[in-house]
C-alpha atoms as a PDB file:
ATOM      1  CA  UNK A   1      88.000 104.784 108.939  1.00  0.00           C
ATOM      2  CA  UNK A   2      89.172 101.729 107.071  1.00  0.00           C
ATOM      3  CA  UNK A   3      91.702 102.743 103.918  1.00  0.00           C
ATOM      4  CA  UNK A   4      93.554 100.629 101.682  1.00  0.00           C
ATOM      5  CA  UNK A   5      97.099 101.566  99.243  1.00  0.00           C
ATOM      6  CA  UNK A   6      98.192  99.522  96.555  1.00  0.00           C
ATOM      7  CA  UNK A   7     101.563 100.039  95.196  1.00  0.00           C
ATOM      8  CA  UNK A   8     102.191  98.352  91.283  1.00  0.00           C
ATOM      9  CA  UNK A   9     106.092  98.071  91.702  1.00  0.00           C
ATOM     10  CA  UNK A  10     108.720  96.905  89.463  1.00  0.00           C
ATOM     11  CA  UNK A  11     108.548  93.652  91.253  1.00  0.00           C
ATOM     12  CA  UNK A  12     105.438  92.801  92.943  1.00  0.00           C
ATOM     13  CA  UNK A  13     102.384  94.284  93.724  1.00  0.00           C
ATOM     14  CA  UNK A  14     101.332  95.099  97.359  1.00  0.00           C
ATOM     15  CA  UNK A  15      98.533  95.631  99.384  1.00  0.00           C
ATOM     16  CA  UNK A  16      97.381  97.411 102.746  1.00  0.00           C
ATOM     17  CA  UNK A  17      94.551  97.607 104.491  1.00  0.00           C
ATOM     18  CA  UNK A  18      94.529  99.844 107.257  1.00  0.00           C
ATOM     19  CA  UNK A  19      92.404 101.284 109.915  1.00  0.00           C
ATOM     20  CA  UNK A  20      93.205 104.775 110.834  1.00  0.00           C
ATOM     21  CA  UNK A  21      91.532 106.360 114.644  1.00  0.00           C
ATOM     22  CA  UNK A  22      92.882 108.933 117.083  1.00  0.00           C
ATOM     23  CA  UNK A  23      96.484 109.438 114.879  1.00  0.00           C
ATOM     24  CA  UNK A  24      97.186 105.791 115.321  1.00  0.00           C
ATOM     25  CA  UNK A  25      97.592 103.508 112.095  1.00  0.00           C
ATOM     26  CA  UNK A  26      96.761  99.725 112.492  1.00  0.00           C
ATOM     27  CA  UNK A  27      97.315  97.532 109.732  1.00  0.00           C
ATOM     28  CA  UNK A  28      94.396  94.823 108.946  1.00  0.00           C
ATOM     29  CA  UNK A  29      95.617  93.018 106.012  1.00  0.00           C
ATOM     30  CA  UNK A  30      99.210  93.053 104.060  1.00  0.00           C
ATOM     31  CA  UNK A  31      99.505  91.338 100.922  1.00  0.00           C
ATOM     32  CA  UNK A  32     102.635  90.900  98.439  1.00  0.00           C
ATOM     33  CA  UNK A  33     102.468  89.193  95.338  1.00  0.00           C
ATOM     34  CA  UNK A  34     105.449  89.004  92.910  1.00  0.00           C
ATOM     35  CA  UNK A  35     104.513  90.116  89.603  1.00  0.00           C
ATOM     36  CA  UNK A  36     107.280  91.456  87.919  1.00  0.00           C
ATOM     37  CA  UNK A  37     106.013  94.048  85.612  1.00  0.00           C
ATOM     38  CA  UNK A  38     109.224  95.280  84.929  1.00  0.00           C
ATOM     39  CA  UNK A  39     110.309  91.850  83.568  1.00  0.00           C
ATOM     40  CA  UNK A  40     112.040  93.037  80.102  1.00  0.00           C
ATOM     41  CA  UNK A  41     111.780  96.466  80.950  1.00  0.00           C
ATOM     42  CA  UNK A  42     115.405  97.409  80.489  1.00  0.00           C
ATOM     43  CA  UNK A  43     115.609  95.808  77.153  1.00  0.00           C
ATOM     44  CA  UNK A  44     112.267  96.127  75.400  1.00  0.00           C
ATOM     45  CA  UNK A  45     110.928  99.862  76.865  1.00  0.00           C
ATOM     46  CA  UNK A  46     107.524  98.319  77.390  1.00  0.00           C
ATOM     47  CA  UNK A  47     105.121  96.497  79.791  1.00  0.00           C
ATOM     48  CA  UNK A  48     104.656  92.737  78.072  1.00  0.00           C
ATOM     49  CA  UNK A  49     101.377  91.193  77.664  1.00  0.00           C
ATOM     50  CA  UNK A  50     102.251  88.434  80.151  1.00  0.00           C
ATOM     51  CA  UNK A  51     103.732  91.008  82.411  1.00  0.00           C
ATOM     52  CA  UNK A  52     100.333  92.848  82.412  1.00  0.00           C
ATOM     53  CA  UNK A  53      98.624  89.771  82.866  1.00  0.00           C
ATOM     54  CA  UNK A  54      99.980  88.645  85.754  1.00  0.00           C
ATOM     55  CA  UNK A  55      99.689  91.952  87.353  1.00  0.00           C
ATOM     56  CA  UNK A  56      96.093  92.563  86.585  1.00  0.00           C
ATOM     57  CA  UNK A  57      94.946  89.060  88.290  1.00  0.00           C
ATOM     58  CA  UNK A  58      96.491  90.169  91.140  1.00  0.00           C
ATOM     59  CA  UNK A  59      94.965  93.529  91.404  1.00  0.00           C
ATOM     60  CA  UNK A  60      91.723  91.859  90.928  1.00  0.00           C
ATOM     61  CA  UNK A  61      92.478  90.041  93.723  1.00  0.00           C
ATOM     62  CA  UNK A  62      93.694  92.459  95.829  1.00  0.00           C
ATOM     63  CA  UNK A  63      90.205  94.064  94.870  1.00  0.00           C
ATOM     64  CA  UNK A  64      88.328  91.284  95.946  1.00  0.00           C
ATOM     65  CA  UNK A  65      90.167  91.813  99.611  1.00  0.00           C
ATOM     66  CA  UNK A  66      89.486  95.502  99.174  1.00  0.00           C
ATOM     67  CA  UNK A  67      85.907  94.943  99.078  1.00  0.00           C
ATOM     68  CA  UNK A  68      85.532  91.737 102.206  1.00  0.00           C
ATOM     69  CA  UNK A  69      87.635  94.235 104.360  1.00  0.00           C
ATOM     70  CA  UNK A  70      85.073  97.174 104.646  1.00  0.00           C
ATOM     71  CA  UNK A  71      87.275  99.846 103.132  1.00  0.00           C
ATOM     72  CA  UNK A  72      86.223 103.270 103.014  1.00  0.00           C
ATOM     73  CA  UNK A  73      88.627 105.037 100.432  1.00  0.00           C
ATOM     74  CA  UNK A  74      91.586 103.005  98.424  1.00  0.00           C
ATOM     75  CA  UNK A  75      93.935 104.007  95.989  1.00  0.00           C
ATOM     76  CA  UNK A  76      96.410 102.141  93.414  1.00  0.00           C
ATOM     77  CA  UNK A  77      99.309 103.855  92.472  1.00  0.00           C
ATOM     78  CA  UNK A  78     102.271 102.583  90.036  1.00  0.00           C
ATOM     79  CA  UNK A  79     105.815 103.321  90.298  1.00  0.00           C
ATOM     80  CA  UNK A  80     109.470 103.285  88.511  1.00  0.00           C
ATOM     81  CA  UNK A  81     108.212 100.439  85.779  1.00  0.00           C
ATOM     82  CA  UNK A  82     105.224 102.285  84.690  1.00  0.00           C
ATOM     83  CA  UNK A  83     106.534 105.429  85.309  1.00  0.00           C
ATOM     84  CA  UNK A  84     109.459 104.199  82.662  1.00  0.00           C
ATOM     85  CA  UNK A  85     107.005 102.655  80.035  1.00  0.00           C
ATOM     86  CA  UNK A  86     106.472 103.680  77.008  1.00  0.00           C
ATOM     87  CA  UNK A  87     102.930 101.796  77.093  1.00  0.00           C
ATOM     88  CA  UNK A  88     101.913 103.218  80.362  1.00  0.00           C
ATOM     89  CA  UNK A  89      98.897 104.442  78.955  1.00  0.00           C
ATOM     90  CA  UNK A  90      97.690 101.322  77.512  1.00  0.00           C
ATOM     91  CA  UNK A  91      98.437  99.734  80.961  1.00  0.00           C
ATOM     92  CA  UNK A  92      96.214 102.638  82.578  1.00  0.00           C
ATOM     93  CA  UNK A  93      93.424 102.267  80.557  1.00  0.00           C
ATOM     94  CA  UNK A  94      93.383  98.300  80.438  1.00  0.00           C
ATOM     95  CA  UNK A  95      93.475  98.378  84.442  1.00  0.00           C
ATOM     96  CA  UNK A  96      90.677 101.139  83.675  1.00  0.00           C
ATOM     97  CA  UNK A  97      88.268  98.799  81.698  1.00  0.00           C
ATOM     98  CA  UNK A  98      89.358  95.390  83.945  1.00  0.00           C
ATOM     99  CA  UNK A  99      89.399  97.024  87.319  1.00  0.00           C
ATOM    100  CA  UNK A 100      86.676 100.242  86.978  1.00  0.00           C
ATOM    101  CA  UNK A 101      89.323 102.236  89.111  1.00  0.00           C
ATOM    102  CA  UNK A 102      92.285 103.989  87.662  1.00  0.00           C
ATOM    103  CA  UNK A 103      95.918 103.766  88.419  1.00  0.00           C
ATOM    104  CA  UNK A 104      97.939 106.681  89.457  1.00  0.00           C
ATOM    105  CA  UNK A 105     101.216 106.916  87.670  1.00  0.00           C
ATOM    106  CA  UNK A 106     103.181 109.192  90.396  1.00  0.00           C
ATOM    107  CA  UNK A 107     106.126 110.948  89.393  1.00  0.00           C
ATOM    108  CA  UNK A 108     109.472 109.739  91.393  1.00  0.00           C
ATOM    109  CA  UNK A 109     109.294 112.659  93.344  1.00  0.00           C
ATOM    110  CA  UNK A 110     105.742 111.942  94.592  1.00  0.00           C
ATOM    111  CA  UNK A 111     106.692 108.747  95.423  1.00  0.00           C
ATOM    112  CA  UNK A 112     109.499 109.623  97.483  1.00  0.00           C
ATOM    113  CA  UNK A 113     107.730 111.917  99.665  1.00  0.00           C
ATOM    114  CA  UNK A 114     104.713 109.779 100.488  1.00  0.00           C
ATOM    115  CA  UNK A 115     107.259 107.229 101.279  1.00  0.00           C
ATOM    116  CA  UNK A 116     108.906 109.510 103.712  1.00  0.00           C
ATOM    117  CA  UNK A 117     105.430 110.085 105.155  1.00  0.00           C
ATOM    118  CA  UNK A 118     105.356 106.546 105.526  1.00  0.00           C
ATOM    119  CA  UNK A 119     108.590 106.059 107.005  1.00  0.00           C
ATOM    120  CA  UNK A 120     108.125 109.293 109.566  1.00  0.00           C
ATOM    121  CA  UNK A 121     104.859 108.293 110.570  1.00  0.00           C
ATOM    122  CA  UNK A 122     105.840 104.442 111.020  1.00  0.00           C
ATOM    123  CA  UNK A 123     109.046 104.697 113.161  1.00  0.00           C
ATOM    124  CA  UNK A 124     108.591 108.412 115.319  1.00  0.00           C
ATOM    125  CA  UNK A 125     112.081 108.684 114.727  1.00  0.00           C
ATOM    126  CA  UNK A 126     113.685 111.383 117.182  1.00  0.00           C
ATOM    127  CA  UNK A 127     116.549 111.659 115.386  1.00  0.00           C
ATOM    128  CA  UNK A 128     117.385 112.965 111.891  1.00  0.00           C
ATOM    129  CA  UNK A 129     116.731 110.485 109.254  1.00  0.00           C
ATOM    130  CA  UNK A 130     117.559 109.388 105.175  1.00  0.00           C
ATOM    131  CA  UNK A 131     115.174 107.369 103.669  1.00  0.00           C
ATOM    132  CA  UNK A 132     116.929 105.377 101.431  1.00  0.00           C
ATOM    133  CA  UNK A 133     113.587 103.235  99.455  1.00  0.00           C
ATOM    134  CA  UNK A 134     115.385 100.348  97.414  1.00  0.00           C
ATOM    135  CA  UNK A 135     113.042  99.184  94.879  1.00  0.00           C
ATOM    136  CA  UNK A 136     112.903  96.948  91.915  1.00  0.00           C
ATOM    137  CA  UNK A 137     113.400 100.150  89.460  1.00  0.00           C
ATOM    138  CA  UNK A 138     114.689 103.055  91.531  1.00  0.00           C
ATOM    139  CA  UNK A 139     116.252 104.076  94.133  1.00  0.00           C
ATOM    140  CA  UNK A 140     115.045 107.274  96.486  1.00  0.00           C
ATOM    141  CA  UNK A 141     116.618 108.652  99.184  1.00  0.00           C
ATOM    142  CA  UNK A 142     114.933 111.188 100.842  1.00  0.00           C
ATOM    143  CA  UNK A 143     116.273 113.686 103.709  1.00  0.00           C
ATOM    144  CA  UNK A 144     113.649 116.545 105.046  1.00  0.00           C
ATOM    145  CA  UNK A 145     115.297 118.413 107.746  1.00  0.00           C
ATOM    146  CA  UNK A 146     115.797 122.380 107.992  1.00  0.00           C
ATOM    147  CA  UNK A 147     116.190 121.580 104.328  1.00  0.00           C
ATOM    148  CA  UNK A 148     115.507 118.861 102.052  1.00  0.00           C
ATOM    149  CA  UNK A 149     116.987 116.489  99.789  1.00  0.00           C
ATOM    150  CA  UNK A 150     115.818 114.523  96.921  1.00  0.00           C
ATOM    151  CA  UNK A 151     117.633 111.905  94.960  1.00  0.00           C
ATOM    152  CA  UNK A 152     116.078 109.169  92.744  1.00  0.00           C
ATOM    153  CA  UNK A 153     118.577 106.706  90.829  1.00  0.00           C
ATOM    154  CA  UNK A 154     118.311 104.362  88.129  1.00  0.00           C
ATOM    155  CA  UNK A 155     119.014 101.569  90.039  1.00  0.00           C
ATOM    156  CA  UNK A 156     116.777  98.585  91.625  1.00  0.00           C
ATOM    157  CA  UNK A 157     117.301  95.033  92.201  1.00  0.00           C
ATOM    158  CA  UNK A 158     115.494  93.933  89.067  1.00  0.00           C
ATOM    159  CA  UNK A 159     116.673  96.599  86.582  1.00  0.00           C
ATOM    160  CA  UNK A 160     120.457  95.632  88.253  1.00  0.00           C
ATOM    161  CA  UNK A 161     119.679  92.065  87.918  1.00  0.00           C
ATOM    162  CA  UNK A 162     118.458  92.576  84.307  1.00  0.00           C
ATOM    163  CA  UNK A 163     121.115  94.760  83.355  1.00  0.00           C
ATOM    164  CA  UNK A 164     124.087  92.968  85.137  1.00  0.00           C
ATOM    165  CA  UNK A 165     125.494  95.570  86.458  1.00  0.00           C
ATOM    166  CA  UNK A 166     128.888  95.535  89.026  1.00  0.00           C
ATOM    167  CA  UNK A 167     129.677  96.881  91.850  1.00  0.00           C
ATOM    168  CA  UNK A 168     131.934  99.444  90.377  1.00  0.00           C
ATOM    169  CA  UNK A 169     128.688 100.810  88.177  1.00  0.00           C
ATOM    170  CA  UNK A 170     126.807 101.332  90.887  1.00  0.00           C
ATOM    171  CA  UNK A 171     129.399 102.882  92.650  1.00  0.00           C
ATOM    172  CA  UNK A 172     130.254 105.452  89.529  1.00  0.00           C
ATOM    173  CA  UNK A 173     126.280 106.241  89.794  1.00  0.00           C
ATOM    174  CA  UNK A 174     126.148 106.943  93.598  1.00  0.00           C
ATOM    175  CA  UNK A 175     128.610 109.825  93.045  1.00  0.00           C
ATOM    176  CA  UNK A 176     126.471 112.477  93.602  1.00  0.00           C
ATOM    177  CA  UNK A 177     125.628 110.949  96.798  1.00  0.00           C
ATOM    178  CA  UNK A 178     128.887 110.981  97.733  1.00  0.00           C
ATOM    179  CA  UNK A 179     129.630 115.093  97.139  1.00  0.00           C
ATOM    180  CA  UNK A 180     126.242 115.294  99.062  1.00  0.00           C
ATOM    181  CA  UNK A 181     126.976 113.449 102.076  1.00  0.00           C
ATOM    182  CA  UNK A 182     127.918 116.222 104.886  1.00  0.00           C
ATOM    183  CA  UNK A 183     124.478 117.340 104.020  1.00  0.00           C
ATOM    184  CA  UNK A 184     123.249 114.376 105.939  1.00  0.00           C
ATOM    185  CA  UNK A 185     126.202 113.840 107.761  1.00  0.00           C
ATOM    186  CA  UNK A 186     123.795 113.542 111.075  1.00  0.00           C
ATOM    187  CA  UNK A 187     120.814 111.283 109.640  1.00  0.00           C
ATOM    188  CA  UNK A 188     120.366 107.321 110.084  1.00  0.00           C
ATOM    189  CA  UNK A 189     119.981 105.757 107.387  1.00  0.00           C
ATOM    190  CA  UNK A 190     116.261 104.137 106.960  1.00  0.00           C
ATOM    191  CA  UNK A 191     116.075 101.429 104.372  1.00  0.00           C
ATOM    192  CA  UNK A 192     112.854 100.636 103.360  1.00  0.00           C
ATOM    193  CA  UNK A 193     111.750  98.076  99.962  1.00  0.00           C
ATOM    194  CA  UNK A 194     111.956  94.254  99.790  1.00  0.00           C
ATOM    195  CA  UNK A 195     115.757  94.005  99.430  1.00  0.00           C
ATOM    196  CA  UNK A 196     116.279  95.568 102.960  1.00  0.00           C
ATOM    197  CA  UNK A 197     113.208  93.462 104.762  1.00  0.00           C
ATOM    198  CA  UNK A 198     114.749  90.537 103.083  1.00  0.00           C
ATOM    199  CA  UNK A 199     118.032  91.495 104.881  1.00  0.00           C
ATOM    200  CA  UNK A 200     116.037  90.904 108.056  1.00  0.00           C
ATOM    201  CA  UNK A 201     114.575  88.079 107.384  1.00  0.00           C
ATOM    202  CA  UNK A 202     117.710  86.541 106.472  1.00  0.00           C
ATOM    203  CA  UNK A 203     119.417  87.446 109.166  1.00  0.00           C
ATOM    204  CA  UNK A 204     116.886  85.629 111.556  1.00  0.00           C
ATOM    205  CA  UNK A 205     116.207  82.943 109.091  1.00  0.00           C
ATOM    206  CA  UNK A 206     112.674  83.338 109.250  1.00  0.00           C
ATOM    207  CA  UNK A 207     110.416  80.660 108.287  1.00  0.00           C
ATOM    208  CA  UNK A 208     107.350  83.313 108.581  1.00  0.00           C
ATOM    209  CA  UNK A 209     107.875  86.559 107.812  1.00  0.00           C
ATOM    210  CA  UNK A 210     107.212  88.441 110.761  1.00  0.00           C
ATOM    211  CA  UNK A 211     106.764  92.365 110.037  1.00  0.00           C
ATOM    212  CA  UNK A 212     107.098  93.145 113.691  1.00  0.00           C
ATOM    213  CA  UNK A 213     110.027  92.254 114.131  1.00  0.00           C
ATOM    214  CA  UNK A 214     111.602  93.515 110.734  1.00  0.00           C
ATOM    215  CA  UNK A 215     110.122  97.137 111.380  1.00  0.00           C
ATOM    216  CA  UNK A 216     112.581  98.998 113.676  1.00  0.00           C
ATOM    217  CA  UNK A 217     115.266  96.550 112.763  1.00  0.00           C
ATOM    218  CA  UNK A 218     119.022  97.748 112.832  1.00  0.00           C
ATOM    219  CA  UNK A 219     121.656  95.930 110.399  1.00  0.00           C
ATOM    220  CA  UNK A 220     125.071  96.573 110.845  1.00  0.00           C
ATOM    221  CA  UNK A 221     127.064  97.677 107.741  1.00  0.00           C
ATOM    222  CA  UNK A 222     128.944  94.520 108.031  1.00  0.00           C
ATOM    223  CA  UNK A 223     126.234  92.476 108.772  1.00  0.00           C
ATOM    224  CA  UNK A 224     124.957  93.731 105.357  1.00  0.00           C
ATOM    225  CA  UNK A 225     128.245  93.186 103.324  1.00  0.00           C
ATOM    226  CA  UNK A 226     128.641  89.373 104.557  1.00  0.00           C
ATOM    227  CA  UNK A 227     124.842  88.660 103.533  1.00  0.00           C
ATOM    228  CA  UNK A 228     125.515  90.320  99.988  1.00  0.00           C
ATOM    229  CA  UNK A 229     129.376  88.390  99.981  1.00  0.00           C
ATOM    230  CA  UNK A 230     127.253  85.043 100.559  1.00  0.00           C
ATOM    231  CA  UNK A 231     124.861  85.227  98.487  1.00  0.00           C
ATOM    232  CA  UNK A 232     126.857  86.434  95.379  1.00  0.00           C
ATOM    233  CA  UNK A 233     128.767  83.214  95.434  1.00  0.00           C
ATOM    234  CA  UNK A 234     125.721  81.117  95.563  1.00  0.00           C
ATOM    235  CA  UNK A 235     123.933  79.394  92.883  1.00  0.00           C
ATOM    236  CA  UNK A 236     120.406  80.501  91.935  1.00  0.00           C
ATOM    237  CA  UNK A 237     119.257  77.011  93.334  1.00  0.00           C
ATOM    238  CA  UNK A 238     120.870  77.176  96.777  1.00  0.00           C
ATOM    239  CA  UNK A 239     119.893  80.968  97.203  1.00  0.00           C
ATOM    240  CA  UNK A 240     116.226  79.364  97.282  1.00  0.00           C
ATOM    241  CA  UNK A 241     116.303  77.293  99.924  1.00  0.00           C
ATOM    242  CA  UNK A 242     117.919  80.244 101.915  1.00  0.00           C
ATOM    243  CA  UNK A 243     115.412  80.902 105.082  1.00  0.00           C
ATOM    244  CA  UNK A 244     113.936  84.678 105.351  1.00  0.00           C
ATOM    245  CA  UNK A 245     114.294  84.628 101.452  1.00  0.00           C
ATOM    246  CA  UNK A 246     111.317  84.272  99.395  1.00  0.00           C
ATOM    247  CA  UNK A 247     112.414  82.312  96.453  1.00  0.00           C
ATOM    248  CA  UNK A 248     110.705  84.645  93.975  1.00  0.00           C
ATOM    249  CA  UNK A 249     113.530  87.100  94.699  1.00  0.00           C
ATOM    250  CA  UNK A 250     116.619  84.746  94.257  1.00  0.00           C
ATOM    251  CA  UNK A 251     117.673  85.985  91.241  1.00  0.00           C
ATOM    252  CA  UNK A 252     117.348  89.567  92.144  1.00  0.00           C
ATOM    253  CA  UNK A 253     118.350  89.878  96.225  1.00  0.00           C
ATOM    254  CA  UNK A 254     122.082  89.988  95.111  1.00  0.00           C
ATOM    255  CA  UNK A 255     121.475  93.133  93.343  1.00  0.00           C
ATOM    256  CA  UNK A 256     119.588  95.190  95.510  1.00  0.00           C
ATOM    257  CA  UNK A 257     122.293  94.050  98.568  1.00  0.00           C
ATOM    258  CA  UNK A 258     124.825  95.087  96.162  1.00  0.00           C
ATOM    259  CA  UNK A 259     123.294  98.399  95.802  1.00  0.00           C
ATOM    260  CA  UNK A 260     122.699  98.499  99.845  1.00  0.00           C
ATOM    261  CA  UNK A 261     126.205  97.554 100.446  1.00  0.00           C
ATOM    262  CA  UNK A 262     127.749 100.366  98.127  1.00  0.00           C
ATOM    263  CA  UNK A 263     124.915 103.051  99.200  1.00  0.00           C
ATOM    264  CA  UNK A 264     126.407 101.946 102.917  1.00  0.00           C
ATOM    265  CA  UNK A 265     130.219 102.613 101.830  1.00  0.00           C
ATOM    266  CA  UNK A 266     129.440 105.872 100.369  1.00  0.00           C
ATOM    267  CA  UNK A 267     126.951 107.243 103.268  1.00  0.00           C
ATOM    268  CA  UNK A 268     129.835 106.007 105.369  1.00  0.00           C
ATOM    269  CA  UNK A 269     127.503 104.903 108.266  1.00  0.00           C
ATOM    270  CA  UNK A 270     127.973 101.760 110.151  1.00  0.00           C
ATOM    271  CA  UNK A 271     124.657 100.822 110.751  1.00  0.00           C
ATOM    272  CA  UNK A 272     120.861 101.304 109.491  1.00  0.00           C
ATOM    273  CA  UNK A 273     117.413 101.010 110.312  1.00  0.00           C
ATOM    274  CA  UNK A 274     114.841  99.072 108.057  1.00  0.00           C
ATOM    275  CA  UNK A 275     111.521 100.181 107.829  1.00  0.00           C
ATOM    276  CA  UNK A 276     107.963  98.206 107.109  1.00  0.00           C
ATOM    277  CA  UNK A 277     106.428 101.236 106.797  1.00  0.00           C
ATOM    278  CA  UNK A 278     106.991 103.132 103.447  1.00  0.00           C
ATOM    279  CA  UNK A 279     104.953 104.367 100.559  1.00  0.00           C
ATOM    280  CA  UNK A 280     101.695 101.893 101.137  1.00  0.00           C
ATOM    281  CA  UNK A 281     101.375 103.485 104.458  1.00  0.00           C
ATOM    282  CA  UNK A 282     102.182 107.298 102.973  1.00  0.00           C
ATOM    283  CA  UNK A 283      99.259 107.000 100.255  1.00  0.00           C
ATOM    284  CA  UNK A 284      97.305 106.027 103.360  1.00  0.00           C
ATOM    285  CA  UNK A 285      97.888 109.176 105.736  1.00  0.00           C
ATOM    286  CA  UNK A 286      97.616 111.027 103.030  1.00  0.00           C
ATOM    287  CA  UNK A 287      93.680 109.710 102.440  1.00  0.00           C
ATOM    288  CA  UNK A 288      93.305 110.481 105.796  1.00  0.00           C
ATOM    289  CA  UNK A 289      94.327 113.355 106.288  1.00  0.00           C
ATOM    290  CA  UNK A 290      92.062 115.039 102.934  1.00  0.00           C
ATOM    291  CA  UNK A 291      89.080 113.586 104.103  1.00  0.00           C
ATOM    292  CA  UNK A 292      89.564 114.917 107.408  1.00  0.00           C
ATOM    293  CA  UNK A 293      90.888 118.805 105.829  1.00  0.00           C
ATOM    294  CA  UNK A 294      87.598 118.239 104.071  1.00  0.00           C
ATOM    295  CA  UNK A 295      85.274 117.311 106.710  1.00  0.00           C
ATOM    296  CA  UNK A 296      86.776 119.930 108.660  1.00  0.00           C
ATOM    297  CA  UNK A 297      85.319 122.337 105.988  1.00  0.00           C
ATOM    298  CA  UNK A 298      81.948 120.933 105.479  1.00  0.00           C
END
C-alpha cells in the first residue's frame, strides 16, 4: 500500500510518500518546503496570518502530490509551533475548511515516539540507541531499552535563533541530561531534524542533497564543533553560499549546531549517527501497521 506523512514543523513543512510491502519501506516522493510557522512564535504566542499563509499553500500542494501519487491513507500532523500556540485551534480549523482533512496536533511525547519508530525502523540499529530529534521548536531525545527515557526541551534552531540564546543557556538547560547520562551510558547517539542532515551535507558540500548518503551518516564530535565554530563567525551572506546548506536555514543552522555541539559535550560521546528517517516515516508504520491489526480482524 501507498501512504503518505506530513509533518507541519516549526520550520518547514515536509512530505513523504511511501510504499510499504513485505516489512520493507520505500520512499516515492520527499518534499521540504520552508515555511516557518513558528516565525514570531517566541515573542508574539501566536501563529501570524502570513505564517499561516505560507504554510497552507504548501499543504495544498503537498495535497496535490498526495493525490498524483496514488496514496492509500495520509496523515498531517503538527508539532512544537502548534503544539505552543495559543491559536492552534484557529490554525486547525482554517486547514479544516482549506484542506477538508484535519491536522493532528500531537503532544511532544507522541511525537517522540513515532520518531523513534522512525529512526528504529530506518537504520536496524544492533546496538543501543538515543534519538536525539533537533527541531525548529524542541528538542527530543528518546532512549527505549529495558527501560525508557523521555526528554523534550525548549530548544530548536529557530526558537534559539529567535531568542538569541548562548551557549552557556543551552548548556544550563541540558542539565538534566547531564544527571541522566549513565542511563544511556551505552547508546549512540542518533540525530535526526534538518540541523543534523545539514551537518552532512555540509560536510560533503553537496550541491544535491542526496538522502542516501546522509542516512547512516557518522559525524565526529569534532567534526561537529568546527562546522558550528565556522559558521558562527560568518556573516548571514557568506553562510548562503555555503554548499550542503540550503540558504533558507542560514540564519538558523548556527543555533541548532550550537545545540548539537553542547548536547555532544554533555552526552560525552565522540561520535553520532544522523538519521533520514524520523517522525514522517513513524506516522507511516504506524498507518500500516492499524490497517493491517484491522484487516487481520475483519
Amino acid at each position: 500500500m501507498k501512504y503518505a506523512s506530513i509533518d507541519i514543523g516549526t520550520n518547514s513543512c515536509r512530505l513523504l510518500i511511501a510504499e510499504l510491502r513485505n516489512d520493507q519501506l520505500t520512499v516515492l516522493k520527499r518534499d521540504i518546503q520552508t515555511t516557518r510557522i513558528g516565525a514570531g512564535l517566541a515573542a508574539s504566542g501566536q501563529i501570524s496570518q502570513k505564517a499561516a499563509e505560507r504554510t497552507l499553500q504548501c499543504l495544498q500542494g503537498f495535497q496535490g502530490e498526495i493525490d498524483r501519487g496514488g496514496v492509500s491513507e495520509y496523515r498531517m500532523v503538527a508539532t512544537s509551533a502548534v503544539r505552543e500556540a495559543s491559536n492552534r485551534i484557529w490554525f486547525q480549523d482554517l486547514c479544516r475548511e482549506k484542506l477538508h482533512k484535519p491536522v493532528e496536533v500531537i503532544s511532544w511525547e507522541k511525537e517522540a515516539l513515532l520518531t523513534y519508530k522512525g529512526v528504529e525502523k530506518g537504520l536496524r540499529a544492533e546496538q543501543p540507541v538515543l534519538v536525539v530529534d533537533l527541531g525548529g521548536g524542541s528538542t527530543e531525545l528518546i532512549y527505549c531499552r529495558n527501560h525508557s527515557y523521555v526528554k523534550s526541551l525548549p530548544l530548536g534552531a529557530v526558537k534559539g535563533a529567535e531568542m538569541q540564546i548562548t551557549d552557556s543557556q543551552v548548556r544550563a538547560m541540558l542539565g538534566e541530561i547531564e544527571e541522566a547520562r549513565r542511563d544511556f551510558a551505552e547508546a549512540i547517539p542518533v540525530f535526526c531534524g534538518g540541523t543534523a542532515t545539514s551537518a552532512v551535507a555540509i560536510k560533503y558540500a553537496m550541491t544535491e542533497y542526496d538522502p542516501g548518503l546522509v542516512h547512516g551518516q557518522r559525524l565526529s564530535r569534532e567534526e561537529i564543533e568546527h562546522c558550528y565554530a565556522q559558521l558562527r563567525e560568518m556573516p548571514l551572506d557568506k553562510r548562503k553560499q555555503i554548499k550542503g546548506l540550503q540558504a533558507e536555514r542560514a540564519d538558523i543552522i548556527v543555533y541548532g549546531l550550537m545545540i548539537m555541539v553542547n548536547l555532544m559535550q554533555v552526552l560525552q560521546k565522540e561520535w553520532a549517527v544522523v538519521s533520514e528517517s524520523d517522525l514522517l516515516e513513524g506516522l507511516i508504520w504506524e498507518m500500516h501497521e492499524t490497517s493491517s491489526a484491522k484487516s487481520a480482524s475483519s
